[in-house]
Protein backbone atom coordinates (compact mmCIF):
# COMPACT_ATOMS: atom_id res chain seq x y z
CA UNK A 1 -32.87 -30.35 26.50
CA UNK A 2 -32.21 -29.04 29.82
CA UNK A 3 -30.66 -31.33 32.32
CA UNK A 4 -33.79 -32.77 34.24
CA UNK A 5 -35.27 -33.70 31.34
CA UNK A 6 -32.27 -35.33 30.23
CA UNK A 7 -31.50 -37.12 33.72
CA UNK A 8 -35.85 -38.49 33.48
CA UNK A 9 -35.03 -39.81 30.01
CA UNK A 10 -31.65 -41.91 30.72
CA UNK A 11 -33.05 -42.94 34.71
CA UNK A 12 -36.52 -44.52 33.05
CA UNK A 13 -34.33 -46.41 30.79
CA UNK A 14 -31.86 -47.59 33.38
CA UNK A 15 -35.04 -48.42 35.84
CA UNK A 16 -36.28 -50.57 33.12
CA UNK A 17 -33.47 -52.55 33.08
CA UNK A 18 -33.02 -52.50 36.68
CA UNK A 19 -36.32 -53.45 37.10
CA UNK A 20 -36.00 -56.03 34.74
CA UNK A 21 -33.11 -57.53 36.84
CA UNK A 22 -34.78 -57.28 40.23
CA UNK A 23 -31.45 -54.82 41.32
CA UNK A 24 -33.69 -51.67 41.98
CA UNK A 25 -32.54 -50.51 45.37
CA UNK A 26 -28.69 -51.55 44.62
CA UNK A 27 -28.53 -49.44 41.32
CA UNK A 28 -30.68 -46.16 43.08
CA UNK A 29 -27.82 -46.28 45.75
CA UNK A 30 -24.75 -47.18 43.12
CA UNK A 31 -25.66 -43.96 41.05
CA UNK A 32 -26.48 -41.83 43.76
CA UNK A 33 -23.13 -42.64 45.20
CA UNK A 34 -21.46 -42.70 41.74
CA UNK A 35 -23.06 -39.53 41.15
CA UNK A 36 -21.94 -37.87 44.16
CA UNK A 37 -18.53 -38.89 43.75
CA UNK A 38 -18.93 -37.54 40.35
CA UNK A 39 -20.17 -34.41 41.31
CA UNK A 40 -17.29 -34.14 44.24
CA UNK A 41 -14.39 -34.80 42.02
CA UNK A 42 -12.80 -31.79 40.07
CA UNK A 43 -10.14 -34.14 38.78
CA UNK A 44 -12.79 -36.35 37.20
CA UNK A 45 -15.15 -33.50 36.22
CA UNK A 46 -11.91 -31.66 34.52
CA UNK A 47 -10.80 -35.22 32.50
CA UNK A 48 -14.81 -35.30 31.09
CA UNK A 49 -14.68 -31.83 29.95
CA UNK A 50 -11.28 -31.55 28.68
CA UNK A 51 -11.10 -31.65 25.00
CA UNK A 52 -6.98 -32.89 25.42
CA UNK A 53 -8.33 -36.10 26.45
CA UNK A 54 -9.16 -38.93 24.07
CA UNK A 55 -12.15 -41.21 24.95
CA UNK A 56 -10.64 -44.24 24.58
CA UNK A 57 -8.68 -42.46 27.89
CA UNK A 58 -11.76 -41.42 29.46
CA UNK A 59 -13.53 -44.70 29.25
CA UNK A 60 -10.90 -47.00 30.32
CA UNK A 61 -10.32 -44.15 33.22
CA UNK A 62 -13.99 -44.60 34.41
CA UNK A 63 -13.58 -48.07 34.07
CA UNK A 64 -11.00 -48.03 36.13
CA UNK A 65 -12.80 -46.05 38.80
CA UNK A 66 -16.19 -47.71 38.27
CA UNK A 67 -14.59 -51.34 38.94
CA UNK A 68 -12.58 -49.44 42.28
CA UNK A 69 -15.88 -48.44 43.42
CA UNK A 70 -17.00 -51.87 43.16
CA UNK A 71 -20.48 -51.35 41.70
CA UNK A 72 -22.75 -53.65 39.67
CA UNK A 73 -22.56 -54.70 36.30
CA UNK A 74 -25.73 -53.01 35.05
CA UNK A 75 -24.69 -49.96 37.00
CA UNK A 76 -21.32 -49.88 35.47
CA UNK A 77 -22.75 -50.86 32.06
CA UNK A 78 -25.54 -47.81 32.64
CA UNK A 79 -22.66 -45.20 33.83
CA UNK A 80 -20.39 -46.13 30.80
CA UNK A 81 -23.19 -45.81 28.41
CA UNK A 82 -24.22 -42.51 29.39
CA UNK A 83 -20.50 -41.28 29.62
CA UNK A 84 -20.22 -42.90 25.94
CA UNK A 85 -23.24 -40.26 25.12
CA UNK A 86 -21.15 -37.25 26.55
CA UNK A 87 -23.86 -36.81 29.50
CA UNK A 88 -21.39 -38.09 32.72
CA UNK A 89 -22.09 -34.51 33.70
CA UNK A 90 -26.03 -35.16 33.79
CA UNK A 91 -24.94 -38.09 36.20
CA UNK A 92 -26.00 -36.42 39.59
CA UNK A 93 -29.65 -35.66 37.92
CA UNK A 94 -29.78 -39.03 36.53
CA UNK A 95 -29.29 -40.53 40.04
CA UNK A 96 -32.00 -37.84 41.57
CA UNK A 97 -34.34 -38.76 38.84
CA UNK A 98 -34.14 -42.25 39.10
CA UNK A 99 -34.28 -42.56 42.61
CA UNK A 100 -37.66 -40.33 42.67
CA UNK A 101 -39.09 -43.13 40.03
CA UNK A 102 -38.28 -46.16 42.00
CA UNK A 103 -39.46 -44.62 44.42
CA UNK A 104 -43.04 -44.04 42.80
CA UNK A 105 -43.24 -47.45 41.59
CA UNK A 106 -42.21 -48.82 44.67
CA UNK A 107 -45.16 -46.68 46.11
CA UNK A 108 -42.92 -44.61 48.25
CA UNK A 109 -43.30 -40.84 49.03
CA UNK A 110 -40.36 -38.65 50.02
CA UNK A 111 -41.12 -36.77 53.19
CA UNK A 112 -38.22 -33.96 53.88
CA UNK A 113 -38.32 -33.09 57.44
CA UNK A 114 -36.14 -30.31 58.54
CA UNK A 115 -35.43 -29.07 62.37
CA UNK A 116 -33.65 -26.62 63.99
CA UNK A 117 -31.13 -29.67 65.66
CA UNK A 118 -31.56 -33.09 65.65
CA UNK A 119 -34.49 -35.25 66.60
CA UNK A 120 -34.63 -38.68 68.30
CA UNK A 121 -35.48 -41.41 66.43
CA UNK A 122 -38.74 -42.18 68.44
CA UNK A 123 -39.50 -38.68 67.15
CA UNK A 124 -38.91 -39.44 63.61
CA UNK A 125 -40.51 -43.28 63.77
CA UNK A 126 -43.60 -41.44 64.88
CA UNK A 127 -43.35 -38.37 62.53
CA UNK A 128 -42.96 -41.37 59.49
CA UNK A 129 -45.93 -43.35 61.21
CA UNK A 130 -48.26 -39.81 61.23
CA UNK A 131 -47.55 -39.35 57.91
CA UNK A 132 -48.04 -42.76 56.27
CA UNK A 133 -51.45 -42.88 57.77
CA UNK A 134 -51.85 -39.00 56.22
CA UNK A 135 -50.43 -39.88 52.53
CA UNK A 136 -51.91 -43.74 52.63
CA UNK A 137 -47.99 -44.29 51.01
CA UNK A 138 -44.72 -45.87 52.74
CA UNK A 139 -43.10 -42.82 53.60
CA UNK A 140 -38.88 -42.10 53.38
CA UNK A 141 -37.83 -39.64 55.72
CA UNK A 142 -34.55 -36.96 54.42
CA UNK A 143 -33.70 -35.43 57.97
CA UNK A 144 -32.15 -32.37 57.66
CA UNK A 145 -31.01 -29.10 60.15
CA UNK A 146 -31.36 -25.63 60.22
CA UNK A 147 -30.46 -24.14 62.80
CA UNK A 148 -32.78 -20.78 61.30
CA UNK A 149 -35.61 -22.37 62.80
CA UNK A 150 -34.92 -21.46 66.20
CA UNK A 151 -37.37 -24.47 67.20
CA UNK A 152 -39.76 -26.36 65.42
CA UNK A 153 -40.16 -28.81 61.98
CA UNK A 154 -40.83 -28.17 58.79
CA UNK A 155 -42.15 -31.18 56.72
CA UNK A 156 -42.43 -31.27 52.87
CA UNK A 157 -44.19 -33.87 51.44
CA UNK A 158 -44.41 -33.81 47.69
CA UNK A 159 -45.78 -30.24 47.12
CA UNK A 160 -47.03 -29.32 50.51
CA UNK A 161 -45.38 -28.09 53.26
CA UNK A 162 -46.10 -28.25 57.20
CA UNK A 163 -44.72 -25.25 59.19
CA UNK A 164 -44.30 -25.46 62.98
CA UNK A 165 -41.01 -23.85 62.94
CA UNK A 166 -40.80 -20.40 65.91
CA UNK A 167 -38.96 -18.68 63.02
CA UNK A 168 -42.56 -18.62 60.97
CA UNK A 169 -44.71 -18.93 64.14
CA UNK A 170 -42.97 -15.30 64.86
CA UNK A 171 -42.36 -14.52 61.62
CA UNK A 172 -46.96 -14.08 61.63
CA UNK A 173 -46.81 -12.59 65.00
CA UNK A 174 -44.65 -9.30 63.51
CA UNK A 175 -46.90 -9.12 60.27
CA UNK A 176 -50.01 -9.79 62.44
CA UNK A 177 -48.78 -6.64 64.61
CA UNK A 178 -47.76 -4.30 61.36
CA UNK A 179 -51.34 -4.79 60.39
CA UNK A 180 -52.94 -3.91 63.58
């Protein structure tokens, strides 16, 4: 089962319960966070894939970490659970995948808008505005840079993409002028 699939089958499970307990948004950001620290960590990454180490050691290690970080209960019950199941690796996924379904039954759609520097936030209040009446859906914004662009936005929503970056705008213009 690749990794995706995995991270869809433990996130609808923890979004149950999370659900359940009216603690959506905290658990989304607890495993993202968890997830990323996860994923950052060699040390932690090493002790989960190290056959040397017991897991009795690796549990009450996490433990230790989990009740550090100072997350939730069902988070830390969810994280210990899936590290019991030998999938910590799949954590970042799991986070990714559960975010993306609270996020659909919240009725929320993603919106990645990328720019060659950053935008003012009157920019991006009316870019969010735009697209909510587009979509009909509470839109999220994920603001990122590139400076590749030259000038311009890109916006992804979903599966489509809006291009008004100079980088593609010139990118037409040379293939336009090949063809001619």
């Amino acid at each position: 089962m690749s990794i995706g699939a995995l991270g869809k089958r433990y996130a609808r499970a923890i979004l149950e319960l999370a659900s359940e307990a009216d603690q959506l948004e905290l658990v989304g950001r607890e495993l993202s966070e968890f997830g990323a620290l996860y994923a950052g960590s060699s040390e932690l990454q090493a002790l989960f894939a190290s056959p040397s180490v017991t897991a009795p050691v690796r549990k009450a290690v996490l433990a230790d970490v989990l009740q550090s970080a100072g997350v939730s209960e069902l988070t830390r019950k969810s994280i210990l659970y899936v590290a019991d199941s030998g999938r910590l690796a799949a954590l970042p996924a799991i986070a990714r995948s559960y975010n993306e379904l609270a996020e659909q039954t919240s009725g929320v759609v993603r919106a990645e808008v990328t720019s060659a520097a950053p935008l003012s936030d009157t920019y991006y209040a009316q870019l969010q505005k735009m697209l909510e009446q587009v979509t009909g859906h509470r839109v999220s914004l994920d603001k990122k840079t590139d400076p590749g662009l030259i000038a311009g936005v890109v916006t992804r929503v979903g599966d489509k993409v809006f291009d008004g970056s100079i980088r593609t705008r010139l990118a037409d213009l040379k293939d336009s002028l090949r063809g001619a």
